[in-house]
PDB file of N, CA and C in Angstrom:
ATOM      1  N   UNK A   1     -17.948 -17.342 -17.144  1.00  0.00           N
ATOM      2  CA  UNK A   1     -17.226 -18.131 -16.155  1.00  0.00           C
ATOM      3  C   UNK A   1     -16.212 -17.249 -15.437  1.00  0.00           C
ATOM      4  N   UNK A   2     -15.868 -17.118 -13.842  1.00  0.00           N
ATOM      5  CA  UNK A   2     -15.266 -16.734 -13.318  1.00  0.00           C
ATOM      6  C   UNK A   2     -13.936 -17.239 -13.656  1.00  0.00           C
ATOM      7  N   UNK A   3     -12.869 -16.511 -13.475  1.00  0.00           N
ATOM      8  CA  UNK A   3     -11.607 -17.271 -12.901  1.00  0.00           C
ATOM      9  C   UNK A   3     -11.029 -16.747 -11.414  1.00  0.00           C
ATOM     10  N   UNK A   4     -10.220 -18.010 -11.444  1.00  0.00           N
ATOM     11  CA  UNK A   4      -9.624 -17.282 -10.310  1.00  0.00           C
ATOM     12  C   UNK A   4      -7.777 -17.048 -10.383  1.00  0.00           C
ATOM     13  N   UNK A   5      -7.513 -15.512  -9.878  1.00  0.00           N
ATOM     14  CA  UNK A   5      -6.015 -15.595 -10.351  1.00  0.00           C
ATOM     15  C   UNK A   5      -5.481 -14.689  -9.427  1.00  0.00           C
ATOM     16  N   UNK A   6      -4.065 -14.748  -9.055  1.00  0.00           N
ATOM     17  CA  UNK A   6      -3.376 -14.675  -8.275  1.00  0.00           C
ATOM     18  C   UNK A   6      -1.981 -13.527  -8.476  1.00  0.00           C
ATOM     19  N   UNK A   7      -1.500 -13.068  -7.456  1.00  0.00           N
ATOM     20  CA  UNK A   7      -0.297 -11.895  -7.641  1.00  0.00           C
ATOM     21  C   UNK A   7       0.888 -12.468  -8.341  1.00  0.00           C
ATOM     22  N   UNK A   8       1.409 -12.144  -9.434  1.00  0.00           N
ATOM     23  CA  UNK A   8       2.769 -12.592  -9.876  1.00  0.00           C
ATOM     24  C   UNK A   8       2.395 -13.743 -11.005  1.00  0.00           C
ATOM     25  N   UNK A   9       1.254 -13.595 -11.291  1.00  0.00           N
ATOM     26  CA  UNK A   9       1.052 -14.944 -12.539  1.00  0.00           C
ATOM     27  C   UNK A   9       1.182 -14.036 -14.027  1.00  0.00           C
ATOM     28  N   UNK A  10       1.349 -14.391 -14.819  1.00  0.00           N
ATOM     29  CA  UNK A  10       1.791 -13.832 -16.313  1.00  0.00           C
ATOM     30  C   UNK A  10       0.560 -13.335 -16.861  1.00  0.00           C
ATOM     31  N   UNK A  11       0.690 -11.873 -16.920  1.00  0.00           N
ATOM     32  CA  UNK A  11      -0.376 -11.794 -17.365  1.00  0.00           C
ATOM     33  C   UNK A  11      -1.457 -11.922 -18.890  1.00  0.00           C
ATOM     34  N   UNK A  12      -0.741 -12.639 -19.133  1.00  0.00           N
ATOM     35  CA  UNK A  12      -0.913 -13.689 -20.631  1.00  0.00           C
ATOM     36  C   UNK A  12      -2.008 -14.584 -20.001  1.00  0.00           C
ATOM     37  N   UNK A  13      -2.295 -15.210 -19.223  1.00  0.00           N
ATOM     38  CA  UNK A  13      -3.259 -16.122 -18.512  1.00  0.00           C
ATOM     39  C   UNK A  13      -4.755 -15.207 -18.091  1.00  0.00           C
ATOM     40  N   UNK A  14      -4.324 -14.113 -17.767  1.00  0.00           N
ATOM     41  CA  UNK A  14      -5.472 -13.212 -17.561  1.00  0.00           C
ATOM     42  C   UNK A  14      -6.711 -12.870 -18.458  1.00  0.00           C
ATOM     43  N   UNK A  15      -7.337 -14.248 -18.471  1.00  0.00           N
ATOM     44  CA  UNK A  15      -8.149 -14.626 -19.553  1.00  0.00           C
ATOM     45  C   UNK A  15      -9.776 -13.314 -19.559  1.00  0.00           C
ATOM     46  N   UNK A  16      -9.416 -12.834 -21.021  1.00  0.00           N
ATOM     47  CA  UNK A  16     -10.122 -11.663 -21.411  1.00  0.00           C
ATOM     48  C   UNK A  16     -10.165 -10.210 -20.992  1.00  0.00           C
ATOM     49  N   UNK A  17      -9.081 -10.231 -19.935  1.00  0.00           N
ATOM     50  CA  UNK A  17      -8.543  -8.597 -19.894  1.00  0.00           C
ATOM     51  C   UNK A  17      -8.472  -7.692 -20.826  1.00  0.00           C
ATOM     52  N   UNK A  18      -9.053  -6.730 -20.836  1.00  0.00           N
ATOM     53  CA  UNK A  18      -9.096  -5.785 -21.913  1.00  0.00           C
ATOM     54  C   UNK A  18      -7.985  -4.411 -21.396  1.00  0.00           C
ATOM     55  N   UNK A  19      -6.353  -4.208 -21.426  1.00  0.00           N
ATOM     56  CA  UNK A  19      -5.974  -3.379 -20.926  1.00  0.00           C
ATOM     57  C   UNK A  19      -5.884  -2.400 -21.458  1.00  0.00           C
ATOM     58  N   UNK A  20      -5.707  -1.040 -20.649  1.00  0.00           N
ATOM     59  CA  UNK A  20      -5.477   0.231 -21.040  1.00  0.00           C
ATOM     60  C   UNK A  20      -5.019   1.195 -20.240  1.00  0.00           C
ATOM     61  N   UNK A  21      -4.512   2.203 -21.079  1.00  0.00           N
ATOM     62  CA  UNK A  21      -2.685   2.689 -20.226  1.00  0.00           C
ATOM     63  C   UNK A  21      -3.453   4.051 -19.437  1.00  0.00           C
ATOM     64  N   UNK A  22      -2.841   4.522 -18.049  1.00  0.00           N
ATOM     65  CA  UNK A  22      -3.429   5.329 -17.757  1.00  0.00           C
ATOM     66  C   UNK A  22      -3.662   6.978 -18.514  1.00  0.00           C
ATOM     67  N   UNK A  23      -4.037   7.883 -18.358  1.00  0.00           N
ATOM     68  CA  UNK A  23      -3.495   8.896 -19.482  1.00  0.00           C
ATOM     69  C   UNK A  23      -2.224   9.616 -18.691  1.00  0.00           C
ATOM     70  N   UNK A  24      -2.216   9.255 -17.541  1.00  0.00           N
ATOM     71  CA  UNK A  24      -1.168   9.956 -16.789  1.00  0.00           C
ATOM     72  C   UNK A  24       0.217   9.356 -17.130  1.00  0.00           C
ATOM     73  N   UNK A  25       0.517   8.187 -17.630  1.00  0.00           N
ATOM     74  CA  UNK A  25       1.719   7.240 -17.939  1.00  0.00           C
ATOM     75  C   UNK A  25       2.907   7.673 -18.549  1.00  0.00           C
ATOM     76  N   UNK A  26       3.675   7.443 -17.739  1.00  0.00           N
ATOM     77  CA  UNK A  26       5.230   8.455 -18.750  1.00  0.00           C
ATOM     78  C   UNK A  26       5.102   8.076 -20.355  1.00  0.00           C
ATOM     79  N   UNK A  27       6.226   8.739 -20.265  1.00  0.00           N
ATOM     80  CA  UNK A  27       6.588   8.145 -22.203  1.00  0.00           C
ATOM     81  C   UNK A  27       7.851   7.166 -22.241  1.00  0.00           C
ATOM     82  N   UNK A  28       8.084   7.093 -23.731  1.00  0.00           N
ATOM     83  CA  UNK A  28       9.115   6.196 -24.056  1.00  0.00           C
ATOM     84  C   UNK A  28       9.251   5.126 -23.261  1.00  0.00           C
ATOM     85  N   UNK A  29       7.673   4.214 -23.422  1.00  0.00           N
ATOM     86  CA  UNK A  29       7.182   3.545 -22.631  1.00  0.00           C
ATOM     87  C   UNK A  29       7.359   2.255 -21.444  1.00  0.00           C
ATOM     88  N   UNK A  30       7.334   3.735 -20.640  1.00  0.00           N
ATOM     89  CA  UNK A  30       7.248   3.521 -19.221  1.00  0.00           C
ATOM     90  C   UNK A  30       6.155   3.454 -18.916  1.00  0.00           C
ATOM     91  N   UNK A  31       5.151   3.009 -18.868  1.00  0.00           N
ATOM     92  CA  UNK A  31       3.656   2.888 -19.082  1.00  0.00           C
ATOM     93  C   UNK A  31       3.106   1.894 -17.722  1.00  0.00           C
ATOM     94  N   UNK A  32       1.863   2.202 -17.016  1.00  0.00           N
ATOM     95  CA  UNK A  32       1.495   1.104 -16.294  1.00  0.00           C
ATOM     96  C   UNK A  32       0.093   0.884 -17.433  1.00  0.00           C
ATOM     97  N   UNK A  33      -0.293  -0.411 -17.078  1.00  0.00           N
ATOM     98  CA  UNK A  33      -1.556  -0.584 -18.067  1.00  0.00           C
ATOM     99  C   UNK A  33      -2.463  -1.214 -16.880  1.00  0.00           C
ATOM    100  N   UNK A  34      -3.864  -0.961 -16.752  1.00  0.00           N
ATOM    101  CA  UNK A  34      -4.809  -1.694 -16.296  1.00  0.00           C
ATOM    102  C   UNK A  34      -5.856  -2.455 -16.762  1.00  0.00           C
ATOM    103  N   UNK A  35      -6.475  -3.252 -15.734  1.00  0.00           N
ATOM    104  CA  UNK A  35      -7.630  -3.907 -16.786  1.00  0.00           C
ATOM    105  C   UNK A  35      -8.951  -4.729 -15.749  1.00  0.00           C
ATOM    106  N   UNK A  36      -9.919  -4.472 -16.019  1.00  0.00           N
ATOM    107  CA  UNK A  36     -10.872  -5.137 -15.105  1.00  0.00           C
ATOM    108  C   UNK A  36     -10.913  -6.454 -15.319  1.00  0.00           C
ATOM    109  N   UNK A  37     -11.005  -7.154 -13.965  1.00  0.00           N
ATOM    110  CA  UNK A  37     -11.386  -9.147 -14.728  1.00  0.00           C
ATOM    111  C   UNK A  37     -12.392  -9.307 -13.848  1.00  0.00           C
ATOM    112  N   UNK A  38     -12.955 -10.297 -14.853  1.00  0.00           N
ATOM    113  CA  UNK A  38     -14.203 -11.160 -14.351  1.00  0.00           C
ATOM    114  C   UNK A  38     -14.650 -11.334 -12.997  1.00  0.00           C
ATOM    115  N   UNK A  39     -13.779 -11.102 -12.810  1.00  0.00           N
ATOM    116  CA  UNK A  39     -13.703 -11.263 -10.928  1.00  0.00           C
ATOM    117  C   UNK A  39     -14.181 -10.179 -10.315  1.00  0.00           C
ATOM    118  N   UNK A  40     -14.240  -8.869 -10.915  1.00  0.00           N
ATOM    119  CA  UNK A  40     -14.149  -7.844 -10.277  1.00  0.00           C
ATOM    120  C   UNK A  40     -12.639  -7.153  -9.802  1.00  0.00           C
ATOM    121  N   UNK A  41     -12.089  -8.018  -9.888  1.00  0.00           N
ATOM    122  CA  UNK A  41     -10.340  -7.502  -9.582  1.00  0.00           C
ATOM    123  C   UNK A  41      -9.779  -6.756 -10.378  1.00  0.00           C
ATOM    124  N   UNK A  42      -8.868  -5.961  -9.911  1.00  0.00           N
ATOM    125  CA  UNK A  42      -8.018  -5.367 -10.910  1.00  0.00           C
ATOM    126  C   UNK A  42      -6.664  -5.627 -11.087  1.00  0.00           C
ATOM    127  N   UNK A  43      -6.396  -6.442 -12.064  1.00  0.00           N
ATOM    128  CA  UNK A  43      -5.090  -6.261 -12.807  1.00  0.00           C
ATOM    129  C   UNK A  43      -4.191  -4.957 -12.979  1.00  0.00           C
ATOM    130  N   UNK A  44      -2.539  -5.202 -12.915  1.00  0.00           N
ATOM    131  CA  UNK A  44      -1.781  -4.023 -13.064  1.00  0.00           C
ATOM    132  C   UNK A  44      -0.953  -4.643 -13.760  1.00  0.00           C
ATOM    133  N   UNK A  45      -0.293  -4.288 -14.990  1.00  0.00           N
ATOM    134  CA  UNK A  45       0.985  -4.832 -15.948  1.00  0.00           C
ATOM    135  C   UNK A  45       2.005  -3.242 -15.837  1.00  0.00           C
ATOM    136  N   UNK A  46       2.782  -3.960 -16.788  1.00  0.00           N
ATOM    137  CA  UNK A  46       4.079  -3.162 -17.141  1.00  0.00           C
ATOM    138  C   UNK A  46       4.141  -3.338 -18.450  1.00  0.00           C
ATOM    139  N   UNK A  47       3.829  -2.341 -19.350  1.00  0.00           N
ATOM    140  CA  UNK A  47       3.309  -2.079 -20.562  1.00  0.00           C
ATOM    141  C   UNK A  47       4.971  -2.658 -21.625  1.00  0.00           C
ATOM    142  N   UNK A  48       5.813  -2.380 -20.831  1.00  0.00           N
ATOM    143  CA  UNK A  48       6.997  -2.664 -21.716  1.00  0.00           C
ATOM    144  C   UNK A  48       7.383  -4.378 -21.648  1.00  0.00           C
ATOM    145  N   UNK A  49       6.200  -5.020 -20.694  1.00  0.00           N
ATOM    146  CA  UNK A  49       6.845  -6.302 -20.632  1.00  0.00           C
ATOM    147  C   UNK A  49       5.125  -7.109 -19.911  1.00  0.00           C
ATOM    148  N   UNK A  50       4.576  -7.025 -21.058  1.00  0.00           N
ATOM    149  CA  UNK A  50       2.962  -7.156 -21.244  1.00  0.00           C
ATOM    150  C   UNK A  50       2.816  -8.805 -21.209  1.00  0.00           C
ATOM    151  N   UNK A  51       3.832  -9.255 -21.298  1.00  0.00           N
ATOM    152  CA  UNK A  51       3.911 -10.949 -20.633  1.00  0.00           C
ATOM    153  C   UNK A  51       3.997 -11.108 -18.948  1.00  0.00           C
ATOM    154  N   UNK A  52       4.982 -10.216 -18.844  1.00  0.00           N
ATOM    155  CA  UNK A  52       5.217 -10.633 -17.055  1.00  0.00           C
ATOM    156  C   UNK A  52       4.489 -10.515 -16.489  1.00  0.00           C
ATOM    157  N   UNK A  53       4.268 -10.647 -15.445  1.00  0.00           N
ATOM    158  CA  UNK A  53       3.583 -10.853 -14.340  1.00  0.00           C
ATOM    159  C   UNK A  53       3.139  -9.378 -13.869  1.00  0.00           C
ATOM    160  N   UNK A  54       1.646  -9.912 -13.373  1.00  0.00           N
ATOM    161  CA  UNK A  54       0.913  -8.654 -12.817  1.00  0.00           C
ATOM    162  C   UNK A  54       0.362  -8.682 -11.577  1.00  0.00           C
ATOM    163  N   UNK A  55      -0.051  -7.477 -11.316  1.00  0.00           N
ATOM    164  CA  UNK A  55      -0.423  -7.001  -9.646  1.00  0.00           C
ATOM    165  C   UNK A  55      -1.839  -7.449  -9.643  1.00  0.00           C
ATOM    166  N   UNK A  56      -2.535  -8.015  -9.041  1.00  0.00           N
ATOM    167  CA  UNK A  56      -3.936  -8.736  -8.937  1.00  0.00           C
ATOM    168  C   UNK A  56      -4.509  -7.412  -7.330  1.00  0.00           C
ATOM    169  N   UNK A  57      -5.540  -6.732  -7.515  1.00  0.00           N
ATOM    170  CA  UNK A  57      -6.006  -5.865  -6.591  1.00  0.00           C
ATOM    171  C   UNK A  57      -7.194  -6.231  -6.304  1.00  0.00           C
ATOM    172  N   UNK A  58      -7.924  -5.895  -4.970  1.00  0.00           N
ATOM    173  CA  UNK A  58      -9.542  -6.283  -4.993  1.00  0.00           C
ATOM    174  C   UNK A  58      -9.644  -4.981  -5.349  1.00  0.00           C
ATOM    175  N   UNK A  59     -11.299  -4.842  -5.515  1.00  0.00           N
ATOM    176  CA  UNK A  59     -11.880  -3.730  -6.214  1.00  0.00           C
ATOM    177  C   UNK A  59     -11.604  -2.789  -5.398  1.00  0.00           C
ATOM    178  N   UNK A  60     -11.613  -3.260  -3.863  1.00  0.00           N
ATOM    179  CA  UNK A  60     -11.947  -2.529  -2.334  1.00  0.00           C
ATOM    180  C   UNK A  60     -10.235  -1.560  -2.376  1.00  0.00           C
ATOM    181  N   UNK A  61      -9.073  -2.545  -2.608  1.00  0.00           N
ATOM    182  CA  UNK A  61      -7.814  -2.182  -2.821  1.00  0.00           C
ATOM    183  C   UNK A  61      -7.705  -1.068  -3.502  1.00  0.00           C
ATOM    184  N   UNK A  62      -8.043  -1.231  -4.988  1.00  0.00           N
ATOM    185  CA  UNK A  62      -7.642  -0.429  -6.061  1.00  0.00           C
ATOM    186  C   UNK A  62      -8.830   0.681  -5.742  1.00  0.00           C
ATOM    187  N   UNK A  63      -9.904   1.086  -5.366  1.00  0.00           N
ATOM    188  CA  UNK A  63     -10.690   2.120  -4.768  1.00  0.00           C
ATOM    189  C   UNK A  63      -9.715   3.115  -3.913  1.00  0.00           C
ATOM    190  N   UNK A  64      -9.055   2.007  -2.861  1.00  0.00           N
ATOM    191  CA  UNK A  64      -8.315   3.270  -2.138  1.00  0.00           C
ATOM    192  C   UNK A  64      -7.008   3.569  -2.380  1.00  0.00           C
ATOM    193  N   UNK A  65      -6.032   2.648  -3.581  1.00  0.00           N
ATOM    194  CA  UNK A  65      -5.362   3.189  -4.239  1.00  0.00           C
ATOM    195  C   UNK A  65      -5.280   4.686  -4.816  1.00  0.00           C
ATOM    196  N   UNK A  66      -6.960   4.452  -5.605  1.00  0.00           N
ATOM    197  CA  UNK A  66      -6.957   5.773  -6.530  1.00  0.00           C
ATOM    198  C   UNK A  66      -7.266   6.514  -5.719  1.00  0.00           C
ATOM    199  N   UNK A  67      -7.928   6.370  -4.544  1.00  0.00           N
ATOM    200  CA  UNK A  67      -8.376   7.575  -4.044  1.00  0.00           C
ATOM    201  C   UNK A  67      -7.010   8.830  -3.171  1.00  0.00           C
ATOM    202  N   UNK A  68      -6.245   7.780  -2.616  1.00  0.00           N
ATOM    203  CA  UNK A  68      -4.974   7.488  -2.063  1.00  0.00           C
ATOM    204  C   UNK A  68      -4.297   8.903  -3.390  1.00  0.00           C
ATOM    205  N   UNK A  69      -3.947   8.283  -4.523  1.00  0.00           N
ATOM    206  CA  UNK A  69      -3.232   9.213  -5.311  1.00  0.00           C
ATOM    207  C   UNK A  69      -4.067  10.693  -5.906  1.00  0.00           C
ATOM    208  N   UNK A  70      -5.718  10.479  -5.356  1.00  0.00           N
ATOM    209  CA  UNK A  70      -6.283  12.204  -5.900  1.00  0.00           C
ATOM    210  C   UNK A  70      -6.333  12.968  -4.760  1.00  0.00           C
ATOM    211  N   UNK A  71      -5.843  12.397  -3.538  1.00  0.00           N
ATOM    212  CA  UNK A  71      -5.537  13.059  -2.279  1.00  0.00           C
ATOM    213  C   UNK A  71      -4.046  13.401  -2.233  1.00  0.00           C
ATOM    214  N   UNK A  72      -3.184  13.057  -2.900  1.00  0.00           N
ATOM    215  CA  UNK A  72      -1.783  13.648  -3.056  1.00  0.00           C
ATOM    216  C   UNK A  72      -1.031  12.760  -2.262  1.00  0.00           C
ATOM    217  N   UNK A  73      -1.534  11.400  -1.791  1.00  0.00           N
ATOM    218  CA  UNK A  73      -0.568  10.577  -0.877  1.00  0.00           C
ATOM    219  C   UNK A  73       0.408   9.941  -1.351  1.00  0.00           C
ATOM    220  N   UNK A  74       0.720   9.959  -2.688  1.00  0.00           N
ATOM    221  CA  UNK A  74       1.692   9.570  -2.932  1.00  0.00           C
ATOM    222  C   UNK A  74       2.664  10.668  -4.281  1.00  0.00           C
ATOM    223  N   UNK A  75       3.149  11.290  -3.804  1.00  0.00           N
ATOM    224  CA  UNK A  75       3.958  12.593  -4.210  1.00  0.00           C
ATOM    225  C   UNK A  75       5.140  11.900  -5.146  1.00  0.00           C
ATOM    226  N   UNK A  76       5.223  12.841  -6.447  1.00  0.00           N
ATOM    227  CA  UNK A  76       6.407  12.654  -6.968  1.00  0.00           C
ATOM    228  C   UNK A  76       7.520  12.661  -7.189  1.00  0.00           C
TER     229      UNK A  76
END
Protein backbone atom coordinates (compact mmCIF):
# COMPACT_ATOMS: atom_id res chain seq x y z
CA UNK A 1 0.00 0.00 0.00
CA UNK A 2 1.14 3.42 -0.93
CA UNK A 3 1.08 6.30 1.43
CA UNK A 4 0.89 9.53 1.02
CA UNK A 5 3.07 12.10 3.14
CA UNK A 6 3.98 15.46 3.31
CA UNK A 7 7.02 18.16 4.35
CA UNK A 8 7.20 18.75 8.16
CA UNK A 9 5.14 15.60 9.36
CA UNK A 10 7.01 13.50 12.20
CA UNK A 11 8.86 11.26 10.96
CA UNK A 12 7.53 8.54 13.28
CA UNK A 13 4.43 8.31 10.77
CA UNK A 14 6.77 7.47 7.92
CA UNK A 15 5.36 4.14 7.77
CA UNK A 16 8.28 1.50 7.01
CA UNK A 17 11.22 3.76 6.34
CA UNK A 18 14.24 2.01 6.70
CA UNK A 19 16.86 4.97 7.61
CA UNK A 20 20.47 5.33 7.20
CA UNK A 21 23.12 7.94 7.99
CA UNK A 22 25.14 9.21 5.17
CA UNK A 23 28.90 8.03 5.48
CA UNK A 24 29.79 11.60 4.99
CA UNK A 25 27.78 12.78 8.39
CA UNK A 26 29.63 14.73 11.09
CA UNK A 27 30.15 13.26 14.47
CA UNK A 28 28.96 13.71 17.93
CA UNK A 29 25.84 13.28 16.23
CA UNK A 30 25.21 15.72 13.94
CA UNK A 31 24.04 13.25 11.52
CA UNK A 32 21.49 13.64 8.53
CA UNK A 33 19.72 10.19 8.04
CA UNK A 34 17.84 9.10 4.84
CA UNK A 35 15.36 6.70 3.75
CA UNK A 36 13.38 5.55 0.64
CA UNK A 37 9.34 5.36 0.96
CA UNK A 38 6.90 3.58 -0.77
CA UNK A 39 6.26 6.34 -2.76
CA UNK A 40 9.40 6.56 -4.31
CA UNK A 41 10.17 9.76 -2.24
CA UNK A 42 12.82 10.52 -0.22
CA UNK A 43 12.73 11.25 3.30
CA UNK A 44 15.44 13.47 5.24
CA UNK A 45 15.58 13.39 9.31
CA UNK A 46 17.87 14.78 11.88
CA UNK A 47 19.43 11.85 13.45
CA UNK A 48 19.61 13.65 16.92
CA UNK A 49 15.85 14.22 16.91
CA UNK A 50 14.56 11.01 14.85
CA UNK A 51 10.90 12.03 15.96
CA UNK A 52 10.76 15.48 14.33
CA UNK A 53 9.81 16.22 11.39
CA UNK A 54 11.28 15.45 8.00
CA UNK A 55 12.12 16.77 4.51
CA UNK A 56 9.79 14.73 2.01
CA UNK A 57 11.86 14.98 -1.69
CA UNK A 58 10.64 13.58 -5.13
CA UNK A 59 13.00 11.12 -6.49
CA UNK A 60 13.46 13.83 -9.48
CA UNK A 61 14.49 16.43 -6.38
CA UNK A 62 16.81 14.31 -4.44
CA UNK A 63 18.61 13.12 -8.02
CA UNK A 64 19.60 16.68 -8.46
CA UNK A 65 20.33 17.30 -4.96
CA UNK A 66 23.03 14.61 -5.08
CA UNK A 67 24.12 15.39 -8.19
CA UNK A 68 24.18 19.20 -7.19
CA UNK A 69 26.70 18.19 -4.15
CA UNK A 70 29.27 15.68 -6.54
CA UNK A 71 29.56 18.78 -8.71
CA UNK A 72 30.82 20.91 -5.73
CA UNK A 73 27.62 23.24 -5.68
CA UNK A 74 27.34 23.37 -2.48
CA UNK A 75 30.85 24.15 -0.74
CA UNK A 76 31.76 23.95 2.82
Amino acid sequence: MQHEYCNGQSATLLVGAKWRKSSFSGYQGNCVEVAELDSGEIAVRNSRFPQDAALIFTAAEWTAFVGGVGNGEFPS
